[in-house]
Protein backbone atom coordinates (compact mmCIF):
# COMPACT_ATOMS: atom_id res chain seq x y z
CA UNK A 1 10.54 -7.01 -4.95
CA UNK A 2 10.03 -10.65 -3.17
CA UNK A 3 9.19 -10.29 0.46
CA UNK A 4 8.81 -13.26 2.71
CA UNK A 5 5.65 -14.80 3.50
CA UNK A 6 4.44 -16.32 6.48
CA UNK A 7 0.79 -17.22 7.45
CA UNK A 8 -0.57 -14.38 6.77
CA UNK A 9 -2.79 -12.50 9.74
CA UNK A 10 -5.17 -10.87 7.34
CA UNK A 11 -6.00 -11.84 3.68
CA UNK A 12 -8.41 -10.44 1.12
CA UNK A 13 -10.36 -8.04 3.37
CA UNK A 14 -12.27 -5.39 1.28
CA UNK A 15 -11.20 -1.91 2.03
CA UNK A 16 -14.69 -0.79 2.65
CA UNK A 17 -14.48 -2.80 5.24
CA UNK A 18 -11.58 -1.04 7.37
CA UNK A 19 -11.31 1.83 8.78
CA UNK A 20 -7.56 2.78 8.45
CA UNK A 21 -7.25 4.48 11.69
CA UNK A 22 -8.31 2.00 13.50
CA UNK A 23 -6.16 -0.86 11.87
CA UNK A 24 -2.77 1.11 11.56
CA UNK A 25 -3.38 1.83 15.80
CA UNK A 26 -4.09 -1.64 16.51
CA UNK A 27 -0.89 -2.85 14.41
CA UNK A 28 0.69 -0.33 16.51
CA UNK A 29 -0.71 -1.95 19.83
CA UNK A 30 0.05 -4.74 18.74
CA UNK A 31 3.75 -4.32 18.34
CA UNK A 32 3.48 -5.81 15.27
CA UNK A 33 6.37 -6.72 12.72
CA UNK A 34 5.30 -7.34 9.34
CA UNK A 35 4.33 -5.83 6.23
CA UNK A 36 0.64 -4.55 5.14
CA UNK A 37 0.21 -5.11 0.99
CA UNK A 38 -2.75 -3.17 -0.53
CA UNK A 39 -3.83 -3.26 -3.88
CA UNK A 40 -6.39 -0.41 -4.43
CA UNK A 41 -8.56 0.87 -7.35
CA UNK A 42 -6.90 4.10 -8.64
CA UNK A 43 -8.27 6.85 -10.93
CA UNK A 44 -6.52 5.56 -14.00
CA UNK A 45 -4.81 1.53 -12.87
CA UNK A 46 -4.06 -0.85 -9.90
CA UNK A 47 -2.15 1.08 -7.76
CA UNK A 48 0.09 -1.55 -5.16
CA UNK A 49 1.65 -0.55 -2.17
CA UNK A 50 3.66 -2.03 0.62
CA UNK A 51 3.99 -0.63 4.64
CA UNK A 52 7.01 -2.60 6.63
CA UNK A 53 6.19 -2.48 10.22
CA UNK A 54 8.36 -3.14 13.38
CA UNK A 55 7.24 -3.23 16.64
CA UNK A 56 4.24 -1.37 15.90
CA UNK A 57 5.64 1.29 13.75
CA UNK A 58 6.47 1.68 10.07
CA UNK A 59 9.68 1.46 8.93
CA UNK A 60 9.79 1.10 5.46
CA UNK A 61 7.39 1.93 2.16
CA UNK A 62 7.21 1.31 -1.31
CA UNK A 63 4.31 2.56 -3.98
CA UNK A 64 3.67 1.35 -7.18
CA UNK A 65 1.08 2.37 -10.27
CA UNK A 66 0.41 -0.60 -12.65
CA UNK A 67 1.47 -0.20 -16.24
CA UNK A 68 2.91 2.67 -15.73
CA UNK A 69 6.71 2.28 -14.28
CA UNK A 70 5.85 4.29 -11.41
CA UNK A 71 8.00 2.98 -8.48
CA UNK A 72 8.04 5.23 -5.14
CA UNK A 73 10.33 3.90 -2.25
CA UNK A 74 10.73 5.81 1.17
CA UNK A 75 9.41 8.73 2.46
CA UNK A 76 7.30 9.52 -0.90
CA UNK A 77 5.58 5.75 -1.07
CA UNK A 78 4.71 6.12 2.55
CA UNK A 79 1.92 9.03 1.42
CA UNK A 80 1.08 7.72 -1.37
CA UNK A 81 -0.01 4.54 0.30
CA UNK A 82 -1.47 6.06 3.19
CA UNK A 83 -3.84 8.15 0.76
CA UNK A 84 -4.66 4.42 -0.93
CA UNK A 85 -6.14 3.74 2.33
CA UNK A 86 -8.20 6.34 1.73
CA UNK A 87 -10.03 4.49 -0.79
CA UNK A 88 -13.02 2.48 -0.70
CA UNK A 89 -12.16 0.08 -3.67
CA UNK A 90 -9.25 -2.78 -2.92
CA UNK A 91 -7.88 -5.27 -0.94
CA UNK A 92 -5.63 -5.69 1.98
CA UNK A 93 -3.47 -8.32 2.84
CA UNK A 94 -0.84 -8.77 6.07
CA UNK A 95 1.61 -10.93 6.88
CA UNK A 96 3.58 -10.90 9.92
CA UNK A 97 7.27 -11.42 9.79
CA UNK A 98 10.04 -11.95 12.86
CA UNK A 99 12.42 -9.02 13.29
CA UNK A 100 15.54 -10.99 11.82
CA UNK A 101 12.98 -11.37 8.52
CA UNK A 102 12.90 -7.25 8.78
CA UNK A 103 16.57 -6.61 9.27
CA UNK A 104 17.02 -8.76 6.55
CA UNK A 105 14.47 -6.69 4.00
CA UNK A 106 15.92 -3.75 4.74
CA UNK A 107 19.44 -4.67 4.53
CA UNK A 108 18.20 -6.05 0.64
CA UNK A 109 16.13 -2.35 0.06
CA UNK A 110 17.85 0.19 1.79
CA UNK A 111 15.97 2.44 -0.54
CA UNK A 112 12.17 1.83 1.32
CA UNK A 113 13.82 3.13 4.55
CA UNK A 114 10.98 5.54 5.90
CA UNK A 115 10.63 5.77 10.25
CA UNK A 116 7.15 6.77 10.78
CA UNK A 117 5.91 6.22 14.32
CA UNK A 118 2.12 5.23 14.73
CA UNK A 119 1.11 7.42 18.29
CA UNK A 120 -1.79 9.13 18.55
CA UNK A 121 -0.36 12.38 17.90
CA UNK A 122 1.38 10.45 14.48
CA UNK A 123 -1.77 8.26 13.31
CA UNK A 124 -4.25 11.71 13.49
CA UNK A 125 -1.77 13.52 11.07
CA UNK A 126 -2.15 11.23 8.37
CA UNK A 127 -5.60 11.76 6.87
CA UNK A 128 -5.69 9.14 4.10
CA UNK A 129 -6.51 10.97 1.62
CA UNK A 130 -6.48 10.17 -2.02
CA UNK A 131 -4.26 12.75 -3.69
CA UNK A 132 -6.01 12.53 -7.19
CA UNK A 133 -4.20 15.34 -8.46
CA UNK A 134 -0.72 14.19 -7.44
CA UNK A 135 -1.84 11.27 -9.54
CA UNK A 136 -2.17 13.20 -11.92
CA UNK A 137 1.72 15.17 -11.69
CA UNK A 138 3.07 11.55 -11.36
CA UNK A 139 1.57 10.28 -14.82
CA UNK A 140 1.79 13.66 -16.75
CA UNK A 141 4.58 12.82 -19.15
CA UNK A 142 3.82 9.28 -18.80
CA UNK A 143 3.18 6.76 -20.96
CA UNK A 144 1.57 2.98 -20.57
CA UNK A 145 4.23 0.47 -20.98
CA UNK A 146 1.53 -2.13 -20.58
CA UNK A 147 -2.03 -3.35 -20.76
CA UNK A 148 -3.21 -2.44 -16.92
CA UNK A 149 -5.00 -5.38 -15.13
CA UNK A 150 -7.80 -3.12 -14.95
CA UNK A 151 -8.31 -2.85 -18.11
CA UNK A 152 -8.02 -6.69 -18.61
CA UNK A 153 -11.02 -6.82 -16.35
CA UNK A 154 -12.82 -4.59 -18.55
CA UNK A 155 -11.95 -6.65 -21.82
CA UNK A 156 -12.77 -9.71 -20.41
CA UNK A 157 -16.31 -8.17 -19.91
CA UNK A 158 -15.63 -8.24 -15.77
CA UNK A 159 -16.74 -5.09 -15.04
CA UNK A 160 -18.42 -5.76 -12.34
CA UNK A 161 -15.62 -6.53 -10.42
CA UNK A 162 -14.66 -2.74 -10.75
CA UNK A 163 -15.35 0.37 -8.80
CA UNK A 164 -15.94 2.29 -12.37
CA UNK A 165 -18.59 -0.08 -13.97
């Protein structure tokens, strides 16, 4: 899925460096309109997931596994990627877009439709948590269709670079 991108407002931060209740309140705050992309270290690939904000709140989600074909849109993305937050292994980027850039996502991907309002009462329900075992359900009858990027990093001897050394 292309999304549009503008300067973007954060880029490259390490998630051990955030603390996810504290950034999702402030984008809230904020009244921001954009879209988060996080690319964490999962138990088994990349996993890649996208939060579309406007005016502080999140309207839209998709999920993705790497290699795998997993593609979550909606309601089931949106906790998926919240429990990537959880994680202390990837990298954030956002962008901020203007509302008519929004309307004009969603129109394209109906499908990542997801209303999830960022309150106090909203942001102290959400936990991130990495759901290992729902990891699991997703890539029981699975199948890699591909050679992950992770495991290109650990071919090309760049281990280091990953969480599992």
């Amino acid at each position: 899925m292309n999304l549009p991108v503008n300067a973007p407002l954060v880029e490259n931060v390490f998630l051990d460096q955030l603390l996810p209740d504290k950034l999702l309140n402030d984008l809230s705050n904020k009244k921001f309109s954009g879209f988060a992309y996080l690319m964490a270290d999962g138990k088994y690939s990349f996993e890649e997931n996208v939060l579309v904000f406007s005016g502080g709140n999140i309207i839209g989600a998709m999920y993705f596994i790497d290699c795998f074909d997993i593609h979550m849109f909606g309601e089931d993305a949106f906790y998926m990627a919240i429990g990537n937050y959880g994680l202390k292994n990837g990298i954030l980027n956002i962008y901020g877009l203007t509302e008519d850039q929004i309307k004009l996502v969603l129109i394209f991907n109906d499908k990542i439709r997801f209303d999830y309002k960022l309150d106090r009462s909203g942001l102290s329900k959400l936990g991130f948590n990495y759901n290992e075992s729902k990891i699991d359900e997703l890539l029981k009858d699975r199948t890699k269709t591909e050679v992950s990027r992770k495991d290109i990093f650990r071919n090309l001897g760049l281990k280091e670079l990953l969480a599992d050394k």
